[in-house]
PDB file of N, CA and C in Angstrom:
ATOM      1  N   UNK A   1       6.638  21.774 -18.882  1.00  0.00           N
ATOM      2  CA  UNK A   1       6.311  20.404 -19.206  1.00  0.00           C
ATOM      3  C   UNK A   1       5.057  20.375 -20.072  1.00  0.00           C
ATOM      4  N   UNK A   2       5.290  19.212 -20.707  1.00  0.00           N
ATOM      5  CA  UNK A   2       3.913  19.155 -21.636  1.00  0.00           C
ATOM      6  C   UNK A   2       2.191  18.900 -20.732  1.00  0.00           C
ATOM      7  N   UNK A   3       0.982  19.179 -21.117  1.00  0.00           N
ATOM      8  CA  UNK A   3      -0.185  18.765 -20.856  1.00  0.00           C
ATOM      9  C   UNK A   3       0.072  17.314 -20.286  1.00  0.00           C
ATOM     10  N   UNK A   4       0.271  16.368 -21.163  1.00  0.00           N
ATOM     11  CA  UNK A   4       0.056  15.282 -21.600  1.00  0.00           C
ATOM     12  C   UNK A   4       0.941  14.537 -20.199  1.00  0.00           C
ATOM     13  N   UNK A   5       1.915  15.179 -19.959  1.00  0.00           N
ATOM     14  CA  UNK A   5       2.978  14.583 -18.601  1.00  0.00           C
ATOM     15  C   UNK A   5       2.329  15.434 -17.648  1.00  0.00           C
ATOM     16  N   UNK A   6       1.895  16.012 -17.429  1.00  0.00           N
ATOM     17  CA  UNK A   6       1.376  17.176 -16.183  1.00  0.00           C
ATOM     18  C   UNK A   6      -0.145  16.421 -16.044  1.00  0.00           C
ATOM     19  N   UNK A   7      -0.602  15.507 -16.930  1.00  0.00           N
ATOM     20  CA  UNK A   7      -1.820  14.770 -16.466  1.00  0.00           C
ATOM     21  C   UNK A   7      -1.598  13.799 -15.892  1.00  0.00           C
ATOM     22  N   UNK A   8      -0.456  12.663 -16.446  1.00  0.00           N
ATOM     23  CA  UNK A   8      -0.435  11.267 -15.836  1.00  0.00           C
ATOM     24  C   UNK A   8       0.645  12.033 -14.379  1.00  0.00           C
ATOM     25  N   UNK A   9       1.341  13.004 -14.194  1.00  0.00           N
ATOM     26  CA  UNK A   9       1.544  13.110 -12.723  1.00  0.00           C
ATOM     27  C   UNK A   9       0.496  13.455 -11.811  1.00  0.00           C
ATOM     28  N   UNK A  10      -0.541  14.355 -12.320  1.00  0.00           N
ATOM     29  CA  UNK A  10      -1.449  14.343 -11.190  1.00  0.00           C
ATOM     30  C   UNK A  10      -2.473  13.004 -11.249  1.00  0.00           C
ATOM     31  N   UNK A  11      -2.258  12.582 -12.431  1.00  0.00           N
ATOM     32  CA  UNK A  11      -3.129  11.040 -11.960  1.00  0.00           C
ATOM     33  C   UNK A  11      -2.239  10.205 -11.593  1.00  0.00           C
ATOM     34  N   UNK A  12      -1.353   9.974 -11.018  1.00  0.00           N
ATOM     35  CA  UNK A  12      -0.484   9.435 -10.458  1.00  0.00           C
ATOM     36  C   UNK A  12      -0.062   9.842  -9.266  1.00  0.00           C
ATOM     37  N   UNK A  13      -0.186  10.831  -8.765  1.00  0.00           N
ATOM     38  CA  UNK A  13      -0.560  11.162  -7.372  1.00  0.00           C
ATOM     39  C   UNK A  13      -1.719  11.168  -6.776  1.00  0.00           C
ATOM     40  N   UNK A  14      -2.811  11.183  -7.400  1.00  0.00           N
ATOM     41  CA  UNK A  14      -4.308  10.547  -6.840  1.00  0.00           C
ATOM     42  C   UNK A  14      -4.080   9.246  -6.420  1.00  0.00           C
ATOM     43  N   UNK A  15      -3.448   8.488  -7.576  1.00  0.00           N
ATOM     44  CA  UNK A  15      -3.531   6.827  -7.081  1.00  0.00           C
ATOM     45  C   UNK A  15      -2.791   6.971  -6.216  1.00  0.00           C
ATOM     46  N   UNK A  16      -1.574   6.978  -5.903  1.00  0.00           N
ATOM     47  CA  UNK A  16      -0.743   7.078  -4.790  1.00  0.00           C
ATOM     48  C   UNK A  16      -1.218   7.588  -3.966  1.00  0.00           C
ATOM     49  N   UNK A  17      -2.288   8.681  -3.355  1.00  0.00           N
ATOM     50  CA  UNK A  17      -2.602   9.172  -2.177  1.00  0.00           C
ATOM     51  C   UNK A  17      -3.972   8.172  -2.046  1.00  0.00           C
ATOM     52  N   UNK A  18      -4.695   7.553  -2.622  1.00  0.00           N
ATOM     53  CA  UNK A  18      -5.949   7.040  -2.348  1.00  0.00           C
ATOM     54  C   UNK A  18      -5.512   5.312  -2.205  1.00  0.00           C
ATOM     55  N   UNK A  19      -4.055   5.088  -2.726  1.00  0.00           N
ATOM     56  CA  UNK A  19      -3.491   3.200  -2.452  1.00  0.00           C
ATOM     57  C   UNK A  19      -2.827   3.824  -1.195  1.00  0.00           C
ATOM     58  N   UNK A  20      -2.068   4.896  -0.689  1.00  0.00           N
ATOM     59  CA  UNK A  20      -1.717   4.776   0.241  1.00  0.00           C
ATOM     60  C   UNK A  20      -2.839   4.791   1.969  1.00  0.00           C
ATOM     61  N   UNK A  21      -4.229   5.710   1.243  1.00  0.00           N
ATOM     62  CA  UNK A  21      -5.523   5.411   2.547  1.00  0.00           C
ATOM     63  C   UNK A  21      -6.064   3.773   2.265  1.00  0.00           C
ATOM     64  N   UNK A  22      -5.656   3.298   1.645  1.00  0.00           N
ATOM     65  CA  UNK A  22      -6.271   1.950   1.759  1.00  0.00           C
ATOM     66  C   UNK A  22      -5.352   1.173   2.476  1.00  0.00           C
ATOM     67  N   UNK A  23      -4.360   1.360   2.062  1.00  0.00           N
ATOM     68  CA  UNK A  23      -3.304   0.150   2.616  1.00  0.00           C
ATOM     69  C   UNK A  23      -3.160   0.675   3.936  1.00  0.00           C
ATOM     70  N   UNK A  24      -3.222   1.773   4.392  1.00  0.00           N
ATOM     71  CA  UNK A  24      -3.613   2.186   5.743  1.00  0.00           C
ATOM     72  C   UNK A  24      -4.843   1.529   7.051  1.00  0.00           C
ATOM     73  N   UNK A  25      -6.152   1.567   5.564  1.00  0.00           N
ATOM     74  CA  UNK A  25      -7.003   0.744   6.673  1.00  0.00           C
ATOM     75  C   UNK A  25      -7.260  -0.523   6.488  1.00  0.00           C
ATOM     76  N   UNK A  26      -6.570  -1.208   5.039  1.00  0.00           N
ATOM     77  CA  UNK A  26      -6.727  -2.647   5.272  1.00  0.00           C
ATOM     78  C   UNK A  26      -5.562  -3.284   5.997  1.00  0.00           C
ATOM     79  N   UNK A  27      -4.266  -2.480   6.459  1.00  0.00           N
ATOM     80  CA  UNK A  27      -3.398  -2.983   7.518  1.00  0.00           C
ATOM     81  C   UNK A  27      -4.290  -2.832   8.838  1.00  0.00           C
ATOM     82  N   UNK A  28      -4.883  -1.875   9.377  1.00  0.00           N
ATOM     83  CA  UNK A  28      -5.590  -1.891  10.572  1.00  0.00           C
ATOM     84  C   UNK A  28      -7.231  -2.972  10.802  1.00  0.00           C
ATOM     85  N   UNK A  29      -7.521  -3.049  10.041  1.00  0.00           N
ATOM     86  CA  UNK A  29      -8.734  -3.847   9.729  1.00  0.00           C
ATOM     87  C   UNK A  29      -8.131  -5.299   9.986  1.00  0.00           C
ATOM     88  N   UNK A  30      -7.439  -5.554   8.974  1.00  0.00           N
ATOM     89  CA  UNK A  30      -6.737  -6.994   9.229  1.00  0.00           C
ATOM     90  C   UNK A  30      -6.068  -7.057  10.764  1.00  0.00           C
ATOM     91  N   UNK A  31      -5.618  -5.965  11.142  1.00  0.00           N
ATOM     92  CA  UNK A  31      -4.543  -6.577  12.356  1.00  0.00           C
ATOM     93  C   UNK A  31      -6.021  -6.680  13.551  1.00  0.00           C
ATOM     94  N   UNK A  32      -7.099  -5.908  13.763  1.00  0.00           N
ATOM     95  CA  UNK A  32      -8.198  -5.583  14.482  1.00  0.00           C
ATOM     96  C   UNK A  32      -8.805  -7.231  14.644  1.00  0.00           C
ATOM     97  N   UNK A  33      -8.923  -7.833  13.064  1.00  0.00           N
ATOM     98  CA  UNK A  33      -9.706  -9.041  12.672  1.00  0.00           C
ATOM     99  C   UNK A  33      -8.252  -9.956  13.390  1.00  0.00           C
ATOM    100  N   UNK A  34      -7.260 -10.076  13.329  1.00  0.00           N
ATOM    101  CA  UNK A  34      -6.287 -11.006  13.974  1.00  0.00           C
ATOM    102  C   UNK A  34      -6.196 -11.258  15.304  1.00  0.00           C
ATOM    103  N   UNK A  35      -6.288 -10.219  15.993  1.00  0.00           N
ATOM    104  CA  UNK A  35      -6.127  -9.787  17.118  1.00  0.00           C
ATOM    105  C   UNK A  35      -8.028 -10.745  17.686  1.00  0.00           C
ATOM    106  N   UNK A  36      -8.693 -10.090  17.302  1.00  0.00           N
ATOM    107  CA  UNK A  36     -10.502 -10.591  17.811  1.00  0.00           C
ATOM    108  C   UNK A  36     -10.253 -12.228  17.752  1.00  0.00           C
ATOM    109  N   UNK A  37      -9.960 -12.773  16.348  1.00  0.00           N
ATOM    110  CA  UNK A  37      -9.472 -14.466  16.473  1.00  0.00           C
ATOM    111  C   UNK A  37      -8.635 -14.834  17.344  1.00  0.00           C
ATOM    112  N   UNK A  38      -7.665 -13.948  17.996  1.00  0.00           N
ATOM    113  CA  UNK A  38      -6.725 -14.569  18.554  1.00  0.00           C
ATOM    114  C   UNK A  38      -7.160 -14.253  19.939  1.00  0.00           C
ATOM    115  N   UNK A  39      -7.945 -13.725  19.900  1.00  0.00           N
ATOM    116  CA  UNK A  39      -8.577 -13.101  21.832  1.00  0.00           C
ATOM    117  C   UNK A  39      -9.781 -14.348  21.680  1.00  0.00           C
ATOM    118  N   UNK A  40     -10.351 -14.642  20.686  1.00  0.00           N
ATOM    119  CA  UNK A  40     -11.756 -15.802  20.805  1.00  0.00           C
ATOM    120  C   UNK A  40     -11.012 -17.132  20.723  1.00  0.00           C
ATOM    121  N   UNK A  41      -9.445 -17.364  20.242  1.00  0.00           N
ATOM    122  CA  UNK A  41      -9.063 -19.073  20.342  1.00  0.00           C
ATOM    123  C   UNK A  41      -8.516 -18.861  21.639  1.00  0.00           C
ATOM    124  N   UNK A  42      -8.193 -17.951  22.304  1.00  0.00           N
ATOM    125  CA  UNK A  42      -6.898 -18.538  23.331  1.00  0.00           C
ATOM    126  C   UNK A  42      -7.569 -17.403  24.422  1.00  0.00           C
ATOM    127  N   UNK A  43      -8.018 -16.479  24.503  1.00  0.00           N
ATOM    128  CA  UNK A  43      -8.760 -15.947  25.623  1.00  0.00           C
ATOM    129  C   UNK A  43      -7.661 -15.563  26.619  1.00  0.00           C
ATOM    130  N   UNK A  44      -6.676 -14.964  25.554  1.00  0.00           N
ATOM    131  CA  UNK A  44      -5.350 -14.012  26.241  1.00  0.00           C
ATOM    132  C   UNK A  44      -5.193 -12.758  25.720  1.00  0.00           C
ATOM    133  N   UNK A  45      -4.741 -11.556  26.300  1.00  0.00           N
ATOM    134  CA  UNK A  45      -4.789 -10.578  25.662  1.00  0.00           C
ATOM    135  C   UNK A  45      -3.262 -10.353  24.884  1.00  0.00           C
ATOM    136  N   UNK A  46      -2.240 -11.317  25.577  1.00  0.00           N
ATOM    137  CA  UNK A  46      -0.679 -11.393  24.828  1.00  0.00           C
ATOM    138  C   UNK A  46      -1.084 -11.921  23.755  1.00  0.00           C
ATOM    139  N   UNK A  47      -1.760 -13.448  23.831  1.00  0.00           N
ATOM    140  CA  UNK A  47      -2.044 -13.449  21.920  1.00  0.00           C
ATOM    141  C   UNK A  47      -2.491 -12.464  21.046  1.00  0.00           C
ATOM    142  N   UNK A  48      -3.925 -12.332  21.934  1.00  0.00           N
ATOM    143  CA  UNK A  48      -4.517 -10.844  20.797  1.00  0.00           C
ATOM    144  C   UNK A  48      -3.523  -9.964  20.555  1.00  0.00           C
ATOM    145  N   UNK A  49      -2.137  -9.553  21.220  1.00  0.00           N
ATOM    146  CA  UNK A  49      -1.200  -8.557  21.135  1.00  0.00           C
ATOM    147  C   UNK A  49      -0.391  -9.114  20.002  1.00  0.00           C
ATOM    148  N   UNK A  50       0.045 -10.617  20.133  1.00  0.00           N
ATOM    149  CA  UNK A  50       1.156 -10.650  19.749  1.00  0.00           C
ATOM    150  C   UNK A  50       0.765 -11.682  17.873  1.00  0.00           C
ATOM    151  N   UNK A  51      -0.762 -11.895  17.825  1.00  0.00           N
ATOM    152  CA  UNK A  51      -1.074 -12.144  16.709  1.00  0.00           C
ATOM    153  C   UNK A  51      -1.440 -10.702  15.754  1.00  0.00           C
ATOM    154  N   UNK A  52      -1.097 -10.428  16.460  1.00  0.00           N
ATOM    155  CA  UNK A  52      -2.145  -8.809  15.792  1.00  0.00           C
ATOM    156  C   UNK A  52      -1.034  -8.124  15.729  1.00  0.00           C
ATOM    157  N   UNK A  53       0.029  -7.718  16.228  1.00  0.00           N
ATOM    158  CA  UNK A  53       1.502  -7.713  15.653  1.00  0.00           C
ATOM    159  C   UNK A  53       1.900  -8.335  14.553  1.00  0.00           C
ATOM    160  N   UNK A  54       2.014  -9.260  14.380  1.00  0.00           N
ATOM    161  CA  UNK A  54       2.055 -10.241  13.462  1.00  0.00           C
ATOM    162  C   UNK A  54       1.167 -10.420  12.176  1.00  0.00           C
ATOM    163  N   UNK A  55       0.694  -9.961  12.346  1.00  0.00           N
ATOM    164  CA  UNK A  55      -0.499  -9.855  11.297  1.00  0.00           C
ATOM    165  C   UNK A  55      -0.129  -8.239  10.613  1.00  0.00           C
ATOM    166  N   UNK A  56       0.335  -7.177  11.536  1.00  0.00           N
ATOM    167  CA  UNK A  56       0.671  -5.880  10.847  1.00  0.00           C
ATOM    168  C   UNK A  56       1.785  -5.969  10.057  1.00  0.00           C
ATOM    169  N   UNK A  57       2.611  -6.963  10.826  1.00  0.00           N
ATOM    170  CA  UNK A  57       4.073  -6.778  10.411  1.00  0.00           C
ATOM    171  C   UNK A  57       4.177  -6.978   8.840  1.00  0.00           C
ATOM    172  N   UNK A  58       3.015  -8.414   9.039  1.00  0.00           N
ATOM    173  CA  UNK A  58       3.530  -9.581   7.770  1.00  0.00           C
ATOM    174  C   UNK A  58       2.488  -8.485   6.286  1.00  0.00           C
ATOM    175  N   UNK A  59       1.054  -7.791   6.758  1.00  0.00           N
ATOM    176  CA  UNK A  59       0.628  -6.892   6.016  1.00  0.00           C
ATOM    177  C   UNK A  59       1.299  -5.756   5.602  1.00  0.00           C
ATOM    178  N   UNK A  60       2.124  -5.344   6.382  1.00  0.00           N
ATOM    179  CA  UNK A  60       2.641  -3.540   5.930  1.00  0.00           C
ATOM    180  C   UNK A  60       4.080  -4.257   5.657  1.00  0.00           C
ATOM    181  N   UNK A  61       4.137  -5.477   5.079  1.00  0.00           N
ATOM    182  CA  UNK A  61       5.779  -5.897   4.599  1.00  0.00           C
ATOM    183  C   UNK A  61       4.907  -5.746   2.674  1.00  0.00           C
ATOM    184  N   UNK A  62       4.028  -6.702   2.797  1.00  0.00           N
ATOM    185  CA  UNK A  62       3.383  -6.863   1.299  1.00  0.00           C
ATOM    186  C   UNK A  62       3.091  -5.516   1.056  1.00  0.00           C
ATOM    187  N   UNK A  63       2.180  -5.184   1.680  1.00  0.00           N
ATOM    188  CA  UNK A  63       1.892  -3.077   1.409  1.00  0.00           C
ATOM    189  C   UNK A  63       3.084  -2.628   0.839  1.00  0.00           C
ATOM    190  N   UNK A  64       4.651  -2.900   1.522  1.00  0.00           N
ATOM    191  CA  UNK A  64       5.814  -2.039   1.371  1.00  0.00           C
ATOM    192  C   UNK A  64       5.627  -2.813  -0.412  1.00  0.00           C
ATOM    193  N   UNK A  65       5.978  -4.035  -0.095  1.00  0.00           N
ATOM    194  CA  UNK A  65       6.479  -4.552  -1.629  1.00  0.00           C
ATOM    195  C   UNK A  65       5.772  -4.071  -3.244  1.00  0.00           C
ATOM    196  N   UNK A  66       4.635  -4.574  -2.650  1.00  0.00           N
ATOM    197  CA  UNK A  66       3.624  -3.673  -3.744  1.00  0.00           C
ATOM    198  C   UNK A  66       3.663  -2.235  -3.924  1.00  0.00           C
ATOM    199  N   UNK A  67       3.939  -1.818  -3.180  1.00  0.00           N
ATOM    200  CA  UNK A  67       4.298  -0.346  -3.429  1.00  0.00           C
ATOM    201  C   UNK A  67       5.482   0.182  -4.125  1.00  0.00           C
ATOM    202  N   UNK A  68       6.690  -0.558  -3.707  1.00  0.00           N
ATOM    203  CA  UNK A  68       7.510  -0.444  -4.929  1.00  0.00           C
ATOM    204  C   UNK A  68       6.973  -0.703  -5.923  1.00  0.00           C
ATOM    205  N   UNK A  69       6.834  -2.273  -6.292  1.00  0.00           N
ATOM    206  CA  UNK A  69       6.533  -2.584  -7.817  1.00  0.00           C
ATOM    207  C   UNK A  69       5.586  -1.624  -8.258  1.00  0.00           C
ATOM    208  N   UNK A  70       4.577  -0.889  -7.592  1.00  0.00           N
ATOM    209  CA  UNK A  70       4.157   0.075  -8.500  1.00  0.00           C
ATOM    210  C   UNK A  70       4.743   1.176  -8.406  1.00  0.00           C
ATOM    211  N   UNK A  71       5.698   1.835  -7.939  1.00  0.00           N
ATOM    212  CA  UNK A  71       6.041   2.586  -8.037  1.00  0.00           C
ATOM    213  C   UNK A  71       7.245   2.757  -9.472  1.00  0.00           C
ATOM    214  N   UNK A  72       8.055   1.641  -9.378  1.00  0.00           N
ATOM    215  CA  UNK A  72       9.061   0.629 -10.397  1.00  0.00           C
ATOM    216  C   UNK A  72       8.040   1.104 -11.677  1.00  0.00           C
ATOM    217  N   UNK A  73       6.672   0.381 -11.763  1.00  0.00           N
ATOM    218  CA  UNK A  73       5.754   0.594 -12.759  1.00  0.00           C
ATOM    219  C   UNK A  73       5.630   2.094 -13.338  1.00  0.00           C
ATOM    220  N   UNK A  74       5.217   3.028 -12.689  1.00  0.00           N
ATOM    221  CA  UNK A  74       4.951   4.146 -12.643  1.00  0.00           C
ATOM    222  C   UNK A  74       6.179   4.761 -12.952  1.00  0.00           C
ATOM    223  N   UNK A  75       7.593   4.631 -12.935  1.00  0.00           N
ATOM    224  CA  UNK A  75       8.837   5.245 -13.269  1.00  0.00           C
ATOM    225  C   UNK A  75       8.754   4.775 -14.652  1.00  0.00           C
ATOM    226  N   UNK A  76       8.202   3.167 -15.195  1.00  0.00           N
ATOM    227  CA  UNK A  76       8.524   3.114 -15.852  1.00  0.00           C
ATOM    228  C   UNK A  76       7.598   3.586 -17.314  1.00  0.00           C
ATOM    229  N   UNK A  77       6.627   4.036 -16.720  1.00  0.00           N
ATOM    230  CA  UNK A  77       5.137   4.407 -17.758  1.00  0.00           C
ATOM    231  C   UNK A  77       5.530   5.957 -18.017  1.00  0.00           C
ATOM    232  N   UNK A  78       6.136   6.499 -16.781  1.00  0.00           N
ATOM    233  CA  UNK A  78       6.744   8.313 -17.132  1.00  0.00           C
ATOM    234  C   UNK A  78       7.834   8.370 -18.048  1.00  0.00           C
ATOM    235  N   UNK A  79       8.560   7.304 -17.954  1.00  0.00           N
ATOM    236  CA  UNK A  79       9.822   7.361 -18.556  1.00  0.00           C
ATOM    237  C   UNK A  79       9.401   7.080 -20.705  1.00  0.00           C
ATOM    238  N   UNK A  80       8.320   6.011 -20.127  1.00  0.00           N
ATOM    239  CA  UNK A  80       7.754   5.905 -21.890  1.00  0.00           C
ATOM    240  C   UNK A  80       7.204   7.095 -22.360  1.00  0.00           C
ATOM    241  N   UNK A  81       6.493   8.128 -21.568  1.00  0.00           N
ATOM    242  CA  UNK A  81       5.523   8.968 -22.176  1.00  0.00           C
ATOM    243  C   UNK A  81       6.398  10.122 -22.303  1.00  0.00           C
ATOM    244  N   UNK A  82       7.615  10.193 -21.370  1.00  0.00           N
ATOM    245  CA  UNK A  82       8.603  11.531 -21.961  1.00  0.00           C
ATOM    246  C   UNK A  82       9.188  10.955 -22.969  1.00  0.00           C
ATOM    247  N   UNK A  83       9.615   9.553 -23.637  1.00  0.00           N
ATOM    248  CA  UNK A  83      10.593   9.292 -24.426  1.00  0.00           C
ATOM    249  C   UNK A  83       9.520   9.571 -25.594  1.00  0.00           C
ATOM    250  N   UNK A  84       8.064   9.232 -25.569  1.00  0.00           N
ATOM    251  CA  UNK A  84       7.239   9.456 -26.577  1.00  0.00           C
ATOM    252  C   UNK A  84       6.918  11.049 -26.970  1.00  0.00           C
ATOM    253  N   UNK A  85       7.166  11.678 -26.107  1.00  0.00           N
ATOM    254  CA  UNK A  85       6.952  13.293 -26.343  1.00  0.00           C
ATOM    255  C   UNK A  85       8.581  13.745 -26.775  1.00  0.00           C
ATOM    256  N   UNK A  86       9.276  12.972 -26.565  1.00  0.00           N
ATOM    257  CA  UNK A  86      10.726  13.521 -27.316  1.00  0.00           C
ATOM    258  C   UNK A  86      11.562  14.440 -25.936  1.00  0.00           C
ATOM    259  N   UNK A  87      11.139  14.002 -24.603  1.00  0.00           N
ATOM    260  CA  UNK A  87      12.046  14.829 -23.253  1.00  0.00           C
ATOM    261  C   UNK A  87      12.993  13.667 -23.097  1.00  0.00           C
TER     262      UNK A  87
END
């Protein structure tokens, strides 16, 4: 393979390994912060359970989505730079 494709894959696996530690701890951060509101309005630990569920679910659904579309993105930026190198 050329330089030029052997760079945007390893920079394209950096982003992908450093969006996938984020979306890791801003799903846990958020569900932590859902869960604390929902233990300080209602002073149950099933809410804190079952808002804080809810809060992961509805986060690691957007995480999933965005992750395609960049991924969609990223097929489609490899696919320009081999058609531009002539693969």
């Amino acid at each position: 393979m050329s330089p030029e494709l052997d760079l945007h894959l390893a920079d394209l696996k950096n982003k992908t390994k450093k969006r996938l530690s984020e979306d890791l701890w801003n799903t846990a951060i958020m569900s932590v912060i859902a869960g604390g509101l929902a233990y300080w309005a209602y002073q149950t630990v099933a809410h804190t359970a079952l808002f804080a569920f809810l809060t992961f679910v509805v986060v690691a659904m957007g995480n999933r989505i965005s992750g395609e579309l960049y991924r969609w993105r990223s097929k489609v930026e490899a696919n320009q730079l081999m058609d531009k190198l002539g693969m």
